[in-house]
PDB file of N, CA and C in Angstrom:
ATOM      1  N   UNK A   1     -22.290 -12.255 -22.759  1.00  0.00           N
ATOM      2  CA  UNK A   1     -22.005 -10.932 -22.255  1.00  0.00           C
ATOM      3  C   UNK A   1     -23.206 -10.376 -21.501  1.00  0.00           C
ATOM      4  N   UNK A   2     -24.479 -11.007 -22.149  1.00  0.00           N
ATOM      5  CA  UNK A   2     -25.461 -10.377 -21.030  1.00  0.00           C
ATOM      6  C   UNK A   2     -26.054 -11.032 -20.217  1.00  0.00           C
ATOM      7  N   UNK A   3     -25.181 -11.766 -19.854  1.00  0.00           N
ATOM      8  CA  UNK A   3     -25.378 -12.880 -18.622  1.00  0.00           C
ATOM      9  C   UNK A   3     -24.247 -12.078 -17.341  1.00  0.00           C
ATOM     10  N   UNK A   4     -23.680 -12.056 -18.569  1.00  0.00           N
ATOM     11  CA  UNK A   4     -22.125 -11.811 -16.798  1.00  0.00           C
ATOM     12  C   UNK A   4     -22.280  -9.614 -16.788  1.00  0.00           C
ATOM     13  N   UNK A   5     -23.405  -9.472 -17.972  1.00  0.00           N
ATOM     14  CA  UNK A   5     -23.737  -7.914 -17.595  1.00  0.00           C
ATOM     15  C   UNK A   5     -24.432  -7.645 -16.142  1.00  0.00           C
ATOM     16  N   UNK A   6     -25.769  -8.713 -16.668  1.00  0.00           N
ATOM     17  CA  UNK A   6     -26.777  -8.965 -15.142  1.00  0.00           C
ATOM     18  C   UNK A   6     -26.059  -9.420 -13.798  1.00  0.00           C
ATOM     19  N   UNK A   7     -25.084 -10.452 -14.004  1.00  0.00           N
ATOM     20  CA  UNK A   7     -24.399 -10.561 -12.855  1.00  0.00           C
ATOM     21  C   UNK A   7     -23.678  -9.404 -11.792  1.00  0.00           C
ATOM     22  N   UNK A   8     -22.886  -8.491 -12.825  1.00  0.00           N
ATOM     23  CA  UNK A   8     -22.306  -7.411 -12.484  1.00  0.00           C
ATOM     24  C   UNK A   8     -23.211  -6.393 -11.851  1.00  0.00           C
ATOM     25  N   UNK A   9     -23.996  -6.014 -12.667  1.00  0.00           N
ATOM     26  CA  UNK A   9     -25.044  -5.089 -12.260  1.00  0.00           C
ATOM     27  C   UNK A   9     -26.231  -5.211 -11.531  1.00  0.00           C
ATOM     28  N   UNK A  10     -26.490  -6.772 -11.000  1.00  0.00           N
ATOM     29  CA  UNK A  10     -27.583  -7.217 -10.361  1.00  0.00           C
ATOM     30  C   UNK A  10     -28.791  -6.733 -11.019  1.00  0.00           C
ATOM     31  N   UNK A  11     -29.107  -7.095 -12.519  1.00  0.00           N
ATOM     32  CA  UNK A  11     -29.995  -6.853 -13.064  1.00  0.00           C
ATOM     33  C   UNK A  11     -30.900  -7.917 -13.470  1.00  0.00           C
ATOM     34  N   UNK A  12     -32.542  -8.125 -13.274  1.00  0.00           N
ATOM     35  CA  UNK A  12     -32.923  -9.481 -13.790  1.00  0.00           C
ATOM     36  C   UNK A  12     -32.911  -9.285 -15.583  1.00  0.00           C
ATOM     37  N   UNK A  13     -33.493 -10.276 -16.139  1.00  0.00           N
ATOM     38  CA  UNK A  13     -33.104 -11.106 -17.339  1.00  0.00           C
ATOM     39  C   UNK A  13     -33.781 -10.145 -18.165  1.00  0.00           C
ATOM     40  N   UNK A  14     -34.954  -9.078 -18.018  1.00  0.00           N
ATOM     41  CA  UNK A  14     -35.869  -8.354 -18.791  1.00  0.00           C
ATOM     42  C   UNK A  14     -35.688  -7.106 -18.573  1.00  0.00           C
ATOM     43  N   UNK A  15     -34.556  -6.758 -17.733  1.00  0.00           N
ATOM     44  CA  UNK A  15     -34.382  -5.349 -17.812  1.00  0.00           C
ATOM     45  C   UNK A  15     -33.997  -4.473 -18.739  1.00  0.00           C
ATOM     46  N   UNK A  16     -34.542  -3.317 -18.863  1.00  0.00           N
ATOM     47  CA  UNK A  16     -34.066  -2.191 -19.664  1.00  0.00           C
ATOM     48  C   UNK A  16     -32.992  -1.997 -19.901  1.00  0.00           C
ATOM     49  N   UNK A  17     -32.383  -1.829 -20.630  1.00  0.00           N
ATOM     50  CA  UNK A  17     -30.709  -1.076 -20.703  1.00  0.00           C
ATOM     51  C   UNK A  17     -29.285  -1.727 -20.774  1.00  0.00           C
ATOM     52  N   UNK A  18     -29.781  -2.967 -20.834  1.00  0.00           N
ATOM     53  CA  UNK A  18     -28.336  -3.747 -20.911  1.00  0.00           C
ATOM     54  C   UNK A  18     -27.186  -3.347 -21.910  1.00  0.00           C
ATOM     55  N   UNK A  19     -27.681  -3.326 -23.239  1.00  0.00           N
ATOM     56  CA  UNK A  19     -26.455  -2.822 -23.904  1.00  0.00           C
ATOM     57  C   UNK A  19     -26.212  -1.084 -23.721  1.00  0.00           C
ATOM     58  N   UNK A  20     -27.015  -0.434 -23.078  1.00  0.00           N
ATOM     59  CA  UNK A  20     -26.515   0.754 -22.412  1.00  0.00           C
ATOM     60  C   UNK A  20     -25.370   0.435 -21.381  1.00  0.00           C
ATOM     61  N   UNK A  21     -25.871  -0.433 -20.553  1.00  0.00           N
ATOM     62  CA  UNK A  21     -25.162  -0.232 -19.152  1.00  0.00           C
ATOM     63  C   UNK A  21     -23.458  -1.120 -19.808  1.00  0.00           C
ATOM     64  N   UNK A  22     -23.177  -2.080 -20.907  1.00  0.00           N
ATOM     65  CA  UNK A  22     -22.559  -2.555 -21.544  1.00  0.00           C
ATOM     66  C   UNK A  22     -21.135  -1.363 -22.142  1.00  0.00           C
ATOM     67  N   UNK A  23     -22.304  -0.528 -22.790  1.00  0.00           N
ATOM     68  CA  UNK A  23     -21.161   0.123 -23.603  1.00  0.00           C
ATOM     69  C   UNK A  23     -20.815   1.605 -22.720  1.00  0.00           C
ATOM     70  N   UNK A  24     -21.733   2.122 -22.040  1.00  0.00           N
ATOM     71  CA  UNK A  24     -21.390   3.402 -21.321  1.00  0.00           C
ATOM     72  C   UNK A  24     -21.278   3.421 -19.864  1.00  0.00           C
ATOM     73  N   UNK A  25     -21.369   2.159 -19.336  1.00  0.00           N
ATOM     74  CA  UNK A  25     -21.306   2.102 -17.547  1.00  0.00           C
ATOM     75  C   UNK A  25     -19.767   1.118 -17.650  1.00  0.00           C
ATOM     76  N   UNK A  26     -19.995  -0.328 -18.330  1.00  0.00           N
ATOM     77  CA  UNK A  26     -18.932  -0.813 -18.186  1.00  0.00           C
ATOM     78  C   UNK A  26     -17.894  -0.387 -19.072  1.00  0.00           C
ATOM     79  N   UNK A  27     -18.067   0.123 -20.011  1.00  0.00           N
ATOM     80  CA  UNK A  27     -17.122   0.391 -21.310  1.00  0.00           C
ATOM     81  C   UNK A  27     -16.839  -1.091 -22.239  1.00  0.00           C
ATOM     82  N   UNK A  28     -17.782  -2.005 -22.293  1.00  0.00           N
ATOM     83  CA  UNK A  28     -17.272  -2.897 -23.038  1.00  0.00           C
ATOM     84  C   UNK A  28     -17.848  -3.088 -24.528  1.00  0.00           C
ATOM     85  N   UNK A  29     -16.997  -3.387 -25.279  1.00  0.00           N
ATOM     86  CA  UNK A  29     -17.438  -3.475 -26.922  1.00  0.00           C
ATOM     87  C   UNK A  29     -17.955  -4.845 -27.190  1.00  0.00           C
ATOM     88  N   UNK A  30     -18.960  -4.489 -28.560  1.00  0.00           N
ATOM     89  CA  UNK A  30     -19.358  -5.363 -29.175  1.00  0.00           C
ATOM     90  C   UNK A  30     -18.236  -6.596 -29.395  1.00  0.00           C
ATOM     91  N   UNK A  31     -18.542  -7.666 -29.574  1.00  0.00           N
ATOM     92  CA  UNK A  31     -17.501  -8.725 -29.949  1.00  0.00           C
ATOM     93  C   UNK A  31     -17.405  -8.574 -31.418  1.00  0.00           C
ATOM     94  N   UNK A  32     -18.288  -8.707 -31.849  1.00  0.00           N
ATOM     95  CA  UNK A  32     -18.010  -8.320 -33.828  1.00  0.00           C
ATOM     96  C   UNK A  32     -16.740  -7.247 -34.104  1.00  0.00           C
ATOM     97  N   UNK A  33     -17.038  -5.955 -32.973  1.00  0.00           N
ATOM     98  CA  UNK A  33     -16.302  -5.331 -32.976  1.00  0.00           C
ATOM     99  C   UNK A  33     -15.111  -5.530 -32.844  1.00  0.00           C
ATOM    100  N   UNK A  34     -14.761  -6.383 -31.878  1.00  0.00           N
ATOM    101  CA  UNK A  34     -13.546  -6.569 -31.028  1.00  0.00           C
ATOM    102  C   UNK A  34     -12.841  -7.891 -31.967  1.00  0.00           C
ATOM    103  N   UNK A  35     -13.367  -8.776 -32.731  1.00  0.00           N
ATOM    104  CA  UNK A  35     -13.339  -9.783 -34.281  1.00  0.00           C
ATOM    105  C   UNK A  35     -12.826  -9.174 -35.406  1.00  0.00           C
ATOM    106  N   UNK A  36     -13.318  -7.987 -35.729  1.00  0.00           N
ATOM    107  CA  UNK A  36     -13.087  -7.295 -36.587  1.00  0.00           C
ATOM    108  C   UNK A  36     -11.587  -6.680 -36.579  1.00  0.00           C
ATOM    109  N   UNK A  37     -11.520  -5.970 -35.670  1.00  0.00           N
ATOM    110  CA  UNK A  37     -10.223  -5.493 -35.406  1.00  0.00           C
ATOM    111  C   UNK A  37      -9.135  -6.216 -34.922  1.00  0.00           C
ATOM    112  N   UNK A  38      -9.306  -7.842 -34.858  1.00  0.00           N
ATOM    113  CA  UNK A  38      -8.143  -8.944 -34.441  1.00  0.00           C
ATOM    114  C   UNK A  38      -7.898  -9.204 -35.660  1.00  0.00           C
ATOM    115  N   UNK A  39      -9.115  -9.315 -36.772  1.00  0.00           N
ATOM    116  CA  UNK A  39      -8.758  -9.747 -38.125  1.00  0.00           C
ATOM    117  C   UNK A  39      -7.699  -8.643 -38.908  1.00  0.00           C
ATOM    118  N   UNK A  40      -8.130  -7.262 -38.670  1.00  0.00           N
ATOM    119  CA  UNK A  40      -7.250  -6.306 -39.026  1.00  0.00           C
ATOM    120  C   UNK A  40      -5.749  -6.406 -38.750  1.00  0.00           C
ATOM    121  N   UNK A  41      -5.405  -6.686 -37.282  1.00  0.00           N
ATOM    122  CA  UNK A  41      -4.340  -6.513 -36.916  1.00  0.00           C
ATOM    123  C   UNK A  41      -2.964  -8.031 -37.259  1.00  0.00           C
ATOM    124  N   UNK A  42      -4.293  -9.043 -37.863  1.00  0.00           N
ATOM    125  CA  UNK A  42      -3.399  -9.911 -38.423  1.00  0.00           C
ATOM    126  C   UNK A  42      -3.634 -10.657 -39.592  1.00  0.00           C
ATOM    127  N   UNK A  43      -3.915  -9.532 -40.313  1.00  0.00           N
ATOM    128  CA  UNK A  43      -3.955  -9.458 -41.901  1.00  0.00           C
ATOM    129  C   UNK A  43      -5.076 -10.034 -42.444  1.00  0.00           C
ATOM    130  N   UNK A  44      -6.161 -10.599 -42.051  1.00  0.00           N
ATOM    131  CA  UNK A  44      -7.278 -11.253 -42.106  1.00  0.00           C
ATOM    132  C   UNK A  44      -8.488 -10.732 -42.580  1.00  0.00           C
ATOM    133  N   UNK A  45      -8.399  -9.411 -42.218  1.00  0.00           N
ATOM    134  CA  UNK A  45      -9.450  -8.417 -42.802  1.00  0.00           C
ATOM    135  C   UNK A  45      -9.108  -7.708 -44.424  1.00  0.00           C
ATOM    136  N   UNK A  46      -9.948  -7.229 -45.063  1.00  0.00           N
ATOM    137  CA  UNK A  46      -9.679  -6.404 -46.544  1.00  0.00           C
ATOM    138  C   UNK A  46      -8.689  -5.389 -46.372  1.00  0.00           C
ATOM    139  N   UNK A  47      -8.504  -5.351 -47.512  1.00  0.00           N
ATOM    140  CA  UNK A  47      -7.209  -4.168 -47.623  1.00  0.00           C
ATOM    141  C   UNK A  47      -7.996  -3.105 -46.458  1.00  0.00           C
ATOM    142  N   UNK A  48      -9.290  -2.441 -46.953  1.00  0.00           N
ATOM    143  CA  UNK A  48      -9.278  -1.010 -46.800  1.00  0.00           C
ATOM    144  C   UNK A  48      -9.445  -0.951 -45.464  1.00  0.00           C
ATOM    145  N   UNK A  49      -9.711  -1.753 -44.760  1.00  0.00           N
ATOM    146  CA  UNK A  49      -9.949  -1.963 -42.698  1.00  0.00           C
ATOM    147  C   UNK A  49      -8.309  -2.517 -42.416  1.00  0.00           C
ATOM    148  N   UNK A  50      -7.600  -3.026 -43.052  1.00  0.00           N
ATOM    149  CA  UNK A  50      -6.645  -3.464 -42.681  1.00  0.00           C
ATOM    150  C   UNK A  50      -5.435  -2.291 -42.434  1.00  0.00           C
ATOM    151  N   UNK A  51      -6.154  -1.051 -43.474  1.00  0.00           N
ATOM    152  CA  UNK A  51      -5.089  -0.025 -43.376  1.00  0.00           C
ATOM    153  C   UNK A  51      -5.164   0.709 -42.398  1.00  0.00           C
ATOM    154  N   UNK A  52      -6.423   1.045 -41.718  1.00  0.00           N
ATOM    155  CA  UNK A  52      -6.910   1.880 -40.546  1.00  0.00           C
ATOM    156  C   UNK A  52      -6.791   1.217 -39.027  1.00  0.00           C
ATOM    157  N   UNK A  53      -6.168  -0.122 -39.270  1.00  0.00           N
ATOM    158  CA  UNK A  53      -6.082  -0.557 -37.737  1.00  0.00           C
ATOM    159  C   UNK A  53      -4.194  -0.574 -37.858  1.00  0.00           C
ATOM    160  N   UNK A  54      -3.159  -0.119 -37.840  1.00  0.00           N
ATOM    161  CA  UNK A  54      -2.031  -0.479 -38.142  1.00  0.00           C
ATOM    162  C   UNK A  54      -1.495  -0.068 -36.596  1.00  0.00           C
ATOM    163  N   UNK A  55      -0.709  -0.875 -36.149  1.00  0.00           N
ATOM    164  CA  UNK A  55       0.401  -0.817 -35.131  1.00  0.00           C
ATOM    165  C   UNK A  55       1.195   0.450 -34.924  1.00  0.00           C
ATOM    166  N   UNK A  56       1.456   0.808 -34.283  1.00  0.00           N
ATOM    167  CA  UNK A  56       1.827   2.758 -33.956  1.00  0.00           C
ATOM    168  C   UNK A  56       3.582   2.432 -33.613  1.00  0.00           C
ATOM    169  N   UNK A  57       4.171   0.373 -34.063  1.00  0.00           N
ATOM    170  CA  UNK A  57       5.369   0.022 -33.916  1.00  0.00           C
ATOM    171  C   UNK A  57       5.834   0.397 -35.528  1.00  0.00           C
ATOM    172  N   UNK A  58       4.812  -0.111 -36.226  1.00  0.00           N
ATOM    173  CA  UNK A  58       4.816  -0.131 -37.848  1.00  0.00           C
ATOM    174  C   UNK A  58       5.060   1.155 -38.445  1.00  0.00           C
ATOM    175  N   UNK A  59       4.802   2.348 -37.880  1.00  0.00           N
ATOM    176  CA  UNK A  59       4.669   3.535 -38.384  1.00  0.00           C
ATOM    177  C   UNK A  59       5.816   4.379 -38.517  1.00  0.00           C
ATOM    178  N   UNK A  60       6.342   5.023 -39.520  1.00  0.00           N
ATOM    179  CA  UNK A  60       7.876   5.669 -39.675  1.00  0.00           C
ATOM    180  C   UNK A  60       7.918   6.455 -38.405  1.00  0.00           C
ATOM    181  N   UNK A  61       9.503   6.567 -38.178  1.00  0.00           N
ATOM    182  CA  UNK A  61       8.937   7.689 -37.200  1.00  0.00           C
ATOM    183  C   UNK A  61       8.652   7.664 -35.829  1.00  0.00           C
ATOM    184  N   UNK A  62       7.508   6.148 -35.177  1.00  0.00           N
ATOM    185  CA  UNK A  62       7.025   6.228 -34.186  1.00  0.00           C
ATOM    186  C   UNK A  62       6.912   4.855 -33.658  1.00  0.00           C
ATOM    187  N   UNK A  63       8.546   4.656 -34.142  1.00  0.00           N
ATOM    188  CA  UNK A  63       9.194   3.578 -33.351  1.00  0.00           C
ATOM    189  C   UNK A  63      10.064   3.668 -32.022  1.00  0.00           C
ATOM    190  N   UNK A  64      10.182   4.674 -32.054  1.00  0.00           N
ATOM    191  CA  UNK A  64      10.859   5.053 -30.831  1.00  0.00           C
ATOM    192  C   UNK A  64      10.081   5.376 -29.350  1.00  0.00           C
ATOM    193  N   UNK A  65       8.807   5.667 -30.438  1.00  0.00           N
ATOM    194  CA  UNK A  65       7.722   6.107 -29.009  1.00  0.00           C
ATOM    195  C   UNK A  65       7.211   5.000 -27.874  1.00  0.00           C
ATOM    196  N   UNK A  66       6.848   5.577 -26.701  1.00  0.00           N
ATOM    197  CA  UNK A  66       6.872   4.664 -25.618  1.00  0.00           C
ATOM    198  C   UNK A  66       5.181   3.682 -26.334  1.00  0.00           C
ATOM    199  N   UNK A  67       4.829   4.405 -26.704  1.00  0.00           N
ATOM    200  CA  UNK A  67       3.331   3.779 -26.968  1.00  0.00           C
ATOM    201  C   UNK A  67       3.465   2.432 -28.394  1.00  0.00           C
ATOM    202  N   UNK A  68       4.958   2.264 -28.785  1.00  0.00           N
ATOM    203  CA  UNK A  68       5.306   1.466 -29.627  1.00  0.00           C
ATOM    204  C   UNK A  68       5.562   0.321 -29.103  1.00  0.00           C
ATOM    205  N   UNK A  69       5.761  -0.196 -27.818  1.00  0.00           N
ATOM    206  CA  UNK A  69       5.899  -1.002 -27.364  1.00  0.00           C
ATOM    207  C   UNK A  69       4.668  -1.660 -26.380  1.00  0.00           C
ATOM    208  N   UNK A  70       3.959  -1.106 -26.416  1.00  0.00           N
ATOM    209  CA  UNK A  70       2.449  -1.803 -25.301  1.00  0.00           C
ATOM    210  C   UNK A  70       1.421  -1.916 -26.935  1.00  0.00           C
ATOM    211  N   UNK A  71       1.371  -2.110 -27.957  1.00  0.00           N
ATOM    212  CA  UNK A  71       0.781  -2.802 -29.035  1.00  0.00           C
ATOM    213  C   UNK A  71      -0.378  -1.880 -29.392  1.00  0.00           C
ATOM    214  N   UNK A  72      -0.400  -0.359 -29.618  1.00  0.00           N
ATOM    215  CA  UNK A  72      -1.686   0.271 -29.410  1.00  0.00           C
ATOM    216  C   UNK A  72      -1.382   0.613 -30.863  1.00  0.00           C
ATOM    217  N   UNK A  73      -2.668   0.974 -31.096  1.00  0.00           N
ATOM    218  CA  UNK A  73      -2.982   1.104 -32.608  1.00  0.00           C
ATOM    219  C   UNK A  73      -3.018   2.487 -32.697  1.00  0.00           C
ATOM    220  N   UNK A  74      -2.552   2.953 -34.266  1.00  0.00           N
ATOM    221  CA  UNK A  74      -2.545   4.361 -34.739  1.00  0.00           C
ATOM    222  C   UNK A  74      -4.023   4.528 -35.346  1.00  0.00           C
ATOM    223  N   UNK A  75      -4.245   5.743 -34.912  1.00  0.00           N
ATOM    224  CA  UNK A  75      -5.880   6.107 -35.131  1.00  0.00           C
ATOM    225  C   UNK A  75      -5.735   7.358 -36.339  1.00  0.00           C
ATOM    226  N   UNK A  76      -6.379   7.117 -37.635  1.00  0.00           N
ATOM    227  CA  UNK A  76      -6.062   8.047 -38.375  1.00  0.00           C
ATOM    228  C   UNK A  76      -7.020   9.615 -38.796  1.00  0.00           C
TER     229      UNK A  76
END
């Protein structure tokens, strides 16, 4: 990621700010992060992370909603 950061941003290898320019210029997340929450969404993670990432298809109620069908998660 901070190879194809420098690429993007034409930055050399010792510059300042990479995981700045990462999380608040490009908007991209940690991978642990982005691991974490694949494990959640397919049962892989502990109960108590597994309950906070749930499908917004799964949820009473908010199956009908348009946002039930593009796979986005309910934020509690």
């Amino acid at each position: 990621m901070n190879a194809a950061t420098r690429l993007i941003t034409n930055t050399w290898n010792f510059d300042c700010g990479l995981k700045y320019m990462q999380r608040h210029v490009l908007h991209w997340l940690d991978i642990s992060l982005c691991v974490t929450v694949y494990k959640c969404v397919h049962g892989m993670a502990p109960g108590y992370l597994s309950e906070l990432c749930r499908p917004v298809s799964a949820l009473q109620g908010c199956r009908h909603l348009r946002s039930a069908g593009h796979a986005h998660l309910d934020f509690p």
